[in-house]
C-alpha atoms as a PDB file:
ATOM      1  CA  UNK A   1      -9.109  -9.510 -12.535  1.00  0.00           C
ATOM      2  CA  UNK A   2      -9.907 -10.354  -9.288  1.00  0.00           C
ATOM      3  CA  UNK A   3      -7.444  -9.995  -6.382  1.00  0.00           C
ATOM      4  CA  UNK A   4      -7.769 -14.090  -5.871  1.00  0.00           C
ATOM      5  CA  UNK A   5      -6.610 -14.506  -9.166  1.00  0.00           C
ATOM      6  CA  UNK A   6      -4.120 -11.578  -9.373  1.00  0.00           C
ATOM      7  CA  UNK A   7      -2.425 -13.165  -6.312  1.00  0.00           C
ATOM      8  CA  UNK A   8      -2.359 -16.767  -7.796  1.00  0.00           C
ATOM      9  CA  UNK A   9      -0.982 -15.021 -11.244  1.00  0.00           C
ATOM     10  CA  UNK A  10       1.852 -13.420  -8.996  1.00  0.00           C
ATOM     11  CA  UNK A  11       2.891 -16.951  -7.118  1.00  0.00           C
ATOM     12  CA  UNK A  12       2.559 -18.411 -10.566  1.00  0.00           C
ATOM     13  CA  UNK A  13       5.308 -16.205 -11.838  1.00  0.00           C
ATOM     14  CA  UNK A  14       7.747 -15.950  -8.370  1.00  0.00           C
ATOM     15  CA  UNK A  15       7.507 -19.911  -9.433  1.00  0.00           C
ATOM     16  CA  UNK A  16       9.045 -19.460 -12.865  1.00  0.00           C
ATOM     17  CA  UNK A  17      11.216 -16.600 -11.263  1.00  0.00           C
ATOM     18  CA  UNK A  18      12.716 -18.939  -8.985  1.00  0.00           C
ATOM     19  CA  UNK A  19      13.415 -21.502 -11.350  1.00  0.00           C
ATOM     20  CA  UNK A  20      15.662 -18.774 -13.562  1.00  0.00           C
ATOM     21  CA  UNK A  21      17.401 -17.457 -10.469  1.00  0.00           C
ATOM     22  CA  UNK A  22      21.495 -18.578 -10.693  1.00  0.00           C
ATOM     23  CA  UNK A  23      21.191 -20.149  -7.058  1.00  0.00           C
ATOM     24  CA  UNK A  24      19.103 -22.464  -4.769  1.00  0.00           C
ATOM     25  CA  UNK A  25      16.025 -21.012  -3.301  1.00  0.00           C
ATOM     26  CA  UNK A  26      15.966 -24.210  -1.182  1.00  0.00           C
ATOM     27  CA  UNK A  27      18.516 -25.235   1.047  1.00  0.00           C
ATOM     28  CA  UNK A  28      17.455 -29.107   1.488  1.00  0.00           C
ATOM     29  CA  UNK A  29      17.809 -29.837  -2.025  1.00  0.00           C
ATOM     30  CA  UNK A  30      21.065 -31.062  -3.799  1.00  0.00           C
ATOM     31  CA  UNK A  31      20.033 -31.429  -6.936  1.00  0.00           C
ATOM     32  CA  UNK A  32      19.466 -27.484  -8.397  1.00  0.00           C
ATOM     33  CA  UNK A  33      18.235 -29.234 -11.519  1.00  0.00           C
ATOM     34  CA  UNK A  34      14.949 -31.262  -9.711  1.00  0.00           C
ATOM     35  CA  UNK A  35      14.294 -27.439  -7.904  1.00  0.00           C
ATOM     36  CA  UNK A  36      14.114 -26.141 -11.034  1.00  0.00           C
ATOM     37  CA  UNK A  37      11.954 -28.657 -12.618  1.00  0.00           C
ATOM     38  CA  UNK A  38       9.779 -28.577  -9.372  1.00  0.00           C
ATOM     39  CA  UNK A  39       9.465 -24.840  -9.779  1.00  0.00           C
ATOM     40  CA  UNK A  40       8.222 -24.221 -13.002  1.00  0.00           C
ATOM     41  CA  UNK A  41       5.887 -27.158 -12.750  1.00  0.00           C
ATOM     42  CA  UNK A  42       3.999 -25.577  -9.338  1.00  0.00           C
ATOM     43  CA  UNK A  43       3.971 -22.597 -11.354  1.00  0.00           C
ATOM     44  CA  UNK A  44       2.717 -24.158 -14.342  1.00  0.00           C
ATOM     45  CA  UNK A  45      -0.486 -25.731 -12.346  1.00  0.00           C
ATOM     46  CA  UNK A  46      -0.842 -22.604 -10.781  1.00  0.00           C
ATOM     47  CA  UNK A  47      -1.167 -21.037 -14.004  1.00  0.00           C
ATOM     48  CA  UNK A  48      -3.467 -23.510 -15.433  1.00  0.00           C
ATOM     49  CA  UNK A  49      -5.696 -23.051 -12.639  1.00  0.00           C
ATOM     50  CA  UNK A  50      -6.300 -19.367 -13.197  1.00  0.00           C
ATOM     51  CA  UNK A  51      -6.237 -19.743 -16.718  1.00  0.00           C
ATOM     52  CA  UNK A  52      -8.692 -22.400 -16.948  1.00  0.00           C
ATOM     53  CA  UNK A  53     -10.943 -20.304 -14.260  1.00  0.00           C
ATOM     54  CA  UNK A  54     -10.832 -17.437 -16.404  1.00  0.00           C
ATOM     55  CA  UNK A  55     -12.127 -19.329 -19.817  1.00  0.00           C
ATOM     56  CA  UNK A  56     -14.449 -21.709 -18.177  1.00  0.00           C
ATOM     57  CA  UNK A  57     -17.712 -21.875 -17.202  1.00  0.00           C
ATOM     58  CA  UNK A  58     -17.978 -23.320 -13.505  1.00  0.00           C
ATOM     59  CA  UNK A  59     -18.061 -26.982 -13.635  1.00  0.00           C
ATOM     60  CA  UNK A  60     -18.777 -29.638 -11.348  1.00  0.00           C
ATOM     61  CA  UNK A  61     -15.084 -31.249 -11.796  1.00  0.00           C
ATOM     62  CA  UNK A  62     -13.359 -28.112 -10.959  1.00  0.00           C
ATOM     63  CA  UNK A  63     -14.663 -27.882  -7.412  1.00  0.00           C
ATOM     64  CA  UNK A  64     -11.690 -31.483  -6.732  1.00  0.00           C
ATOM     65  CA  UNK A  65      -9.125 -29.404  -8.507  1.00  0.00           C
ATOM     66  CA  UNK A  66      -9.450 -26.227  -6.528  1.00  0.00           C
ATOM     67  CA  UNK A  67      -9.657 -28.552  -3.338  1.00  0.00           C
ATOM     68  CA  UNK A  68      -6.881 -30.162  -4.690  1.00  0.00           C
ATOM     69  CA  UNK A  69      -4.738 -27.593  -4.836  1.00  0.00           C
ATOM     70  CA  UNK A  70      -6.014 -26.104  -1.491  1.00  0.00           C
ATOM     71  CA  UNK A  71      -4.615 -29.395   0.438  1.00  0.00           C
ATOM     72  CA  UNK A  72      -1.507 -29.152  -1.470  1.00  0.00           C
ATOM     73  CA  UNK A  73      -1.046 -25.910  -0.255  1.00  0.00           C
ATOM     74  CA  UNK A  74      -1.934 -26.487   3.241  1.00  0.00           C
ATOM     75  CA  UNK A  75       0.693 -28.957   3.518  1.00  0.00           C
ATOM     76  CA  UNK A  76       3.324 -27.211   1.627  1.00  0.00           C
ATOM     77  CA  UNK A  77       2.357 -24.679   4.445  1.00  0.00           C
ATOM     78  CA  UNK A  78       2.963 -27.035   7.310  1.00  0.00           C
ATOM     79  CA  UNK A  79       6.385 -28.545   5.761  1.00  0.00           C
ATOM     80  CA  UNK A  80       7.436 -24.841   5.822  1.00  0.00           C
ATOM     81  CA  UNK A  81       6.271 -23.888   9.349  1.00  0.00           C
ATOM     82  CA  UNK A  82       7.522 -27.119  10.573  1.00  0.00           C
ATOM     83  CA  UNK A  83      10.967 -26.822   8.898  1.00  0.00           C
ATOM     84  CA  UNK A  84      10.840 -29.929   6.479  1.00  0.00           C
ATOM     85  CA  UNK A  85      11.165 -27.286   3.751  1.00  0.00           C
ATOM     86  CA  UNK A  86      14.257 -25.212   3.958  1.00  0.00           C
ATOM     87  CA  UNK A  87      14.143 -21.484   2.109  1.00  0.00           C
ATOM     88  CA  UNK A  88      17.531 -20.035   1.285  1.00  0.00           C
ATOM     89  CA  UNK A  89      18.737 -16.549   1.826  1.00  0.00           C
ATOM     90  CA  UNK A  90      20.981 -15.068   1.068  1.00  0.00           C
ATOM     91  CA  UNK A  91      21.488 -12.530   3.909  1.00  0.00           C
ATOM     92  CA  UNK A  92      22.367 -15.350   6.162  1.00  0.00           C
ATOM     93  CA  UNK A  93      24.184 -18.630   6.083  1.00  0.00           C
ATOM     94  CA  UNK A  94      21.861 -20.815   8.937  1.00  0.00           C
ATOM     95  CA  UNK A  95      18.324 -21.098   8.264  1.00  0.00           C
ATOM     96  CA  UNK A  96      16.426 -17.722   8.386  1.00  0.00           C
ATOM     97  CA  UNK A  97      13.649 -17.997  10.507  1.00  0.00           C
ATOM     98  CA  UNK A  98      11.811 -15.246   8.984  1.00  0.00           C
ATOM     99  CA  UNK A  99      11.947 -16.916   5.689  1.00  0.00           C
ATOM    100  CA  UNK A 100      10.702 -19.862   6.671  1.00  0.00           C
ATOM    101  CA  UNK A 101       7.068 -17.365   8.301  1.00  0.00           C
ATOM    102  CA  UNK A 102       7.130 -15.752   5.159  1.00  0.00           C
ATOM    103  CA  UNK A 103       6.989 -18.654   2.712  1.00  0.00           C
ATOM    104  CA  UNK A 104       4.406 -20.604   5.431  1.00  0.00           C
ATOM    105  CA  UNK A 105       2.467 -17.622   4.830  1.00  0.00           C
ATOM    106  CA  UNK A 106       2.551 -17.481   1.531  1.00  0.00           C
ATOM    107  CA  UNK A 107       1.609 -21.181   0.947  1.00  0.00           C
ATOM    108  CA  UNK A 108      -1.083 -20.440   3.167  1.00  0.00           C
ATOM    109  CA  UNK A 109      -2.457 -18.030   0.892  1.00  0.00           C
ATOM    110  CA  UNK A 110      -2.439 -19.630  -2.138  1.00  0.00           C
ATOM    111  CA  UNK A 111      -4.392 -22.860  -0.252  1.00  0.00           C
ATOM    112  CA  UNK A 112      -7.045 -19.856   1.124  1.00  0.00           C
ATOM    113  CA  UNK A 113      -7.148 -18.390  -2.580  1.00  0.00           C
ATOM    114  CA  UNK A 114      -7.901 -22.188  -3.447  1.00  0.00           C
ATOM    115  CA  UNK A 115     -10.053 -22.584  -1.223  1.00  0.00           C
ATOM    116  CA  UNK A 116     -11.959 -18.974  -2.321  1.00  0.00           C
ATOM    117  CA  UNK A 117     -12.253 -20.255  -5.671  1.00  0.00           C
ATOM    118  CA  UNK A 118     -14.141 -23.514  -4.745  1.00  0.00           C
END
């Protein structure tokens, strides 16, 4: 396995991780139960994505859903850098600015591994 696809496999699983976790990993949601549901199914694309890389020939079609996925990520990115998104932690009560680098740079990633794949 590639380290592209090693990487996406990882972010795949912190998705299901943070669905399981007992609290919010977000602190602009009320509802735990729509995080939850949001969680598992970014991690469930993300899965299907590597999955369907690793059993498939390259196909024309697969060059929008890498894209796809890219964009999402790029603006998941920006809503994190910009503050629309709001990571929890729990070392802190106010919003951790170090969090919010660290999951803008993660996003990132995933839309450059995306993009890599394309």
């Amino acid at each position: 396995m590639e380290f592209i696809q090693a990487f996406l496999l990882a972010s795949s699983v912190a998705y299901y991780c943070c669905a399981l976790l007992p609290k919010p990993v977000m602190k602009n949601i009320e509802d735990r139960k729509i995080e939850r549901i949001a969680m598992i199914l970014f991690g469930t694309i993300i899965l299907c994505f590597v999955v369907l890389y690793r059993l498939a020939t390259f196909a024309w079609w697969t060059v929008f859903l890498w894209w796809g996925l890219g964009v999402f990520y790029v603006l998941a990115a920006m809503m994190s850098y910009l503050g629309y998104s709001k990571w929890n932690v729990l070392w802190q009560e106010e919003l951790s600015d170090a969090a919010q680098m660290a999951m803008w740079l993660w996003d990132l990633t995933i839309a450059l591994c995306a993009f890599m794949m394309l």
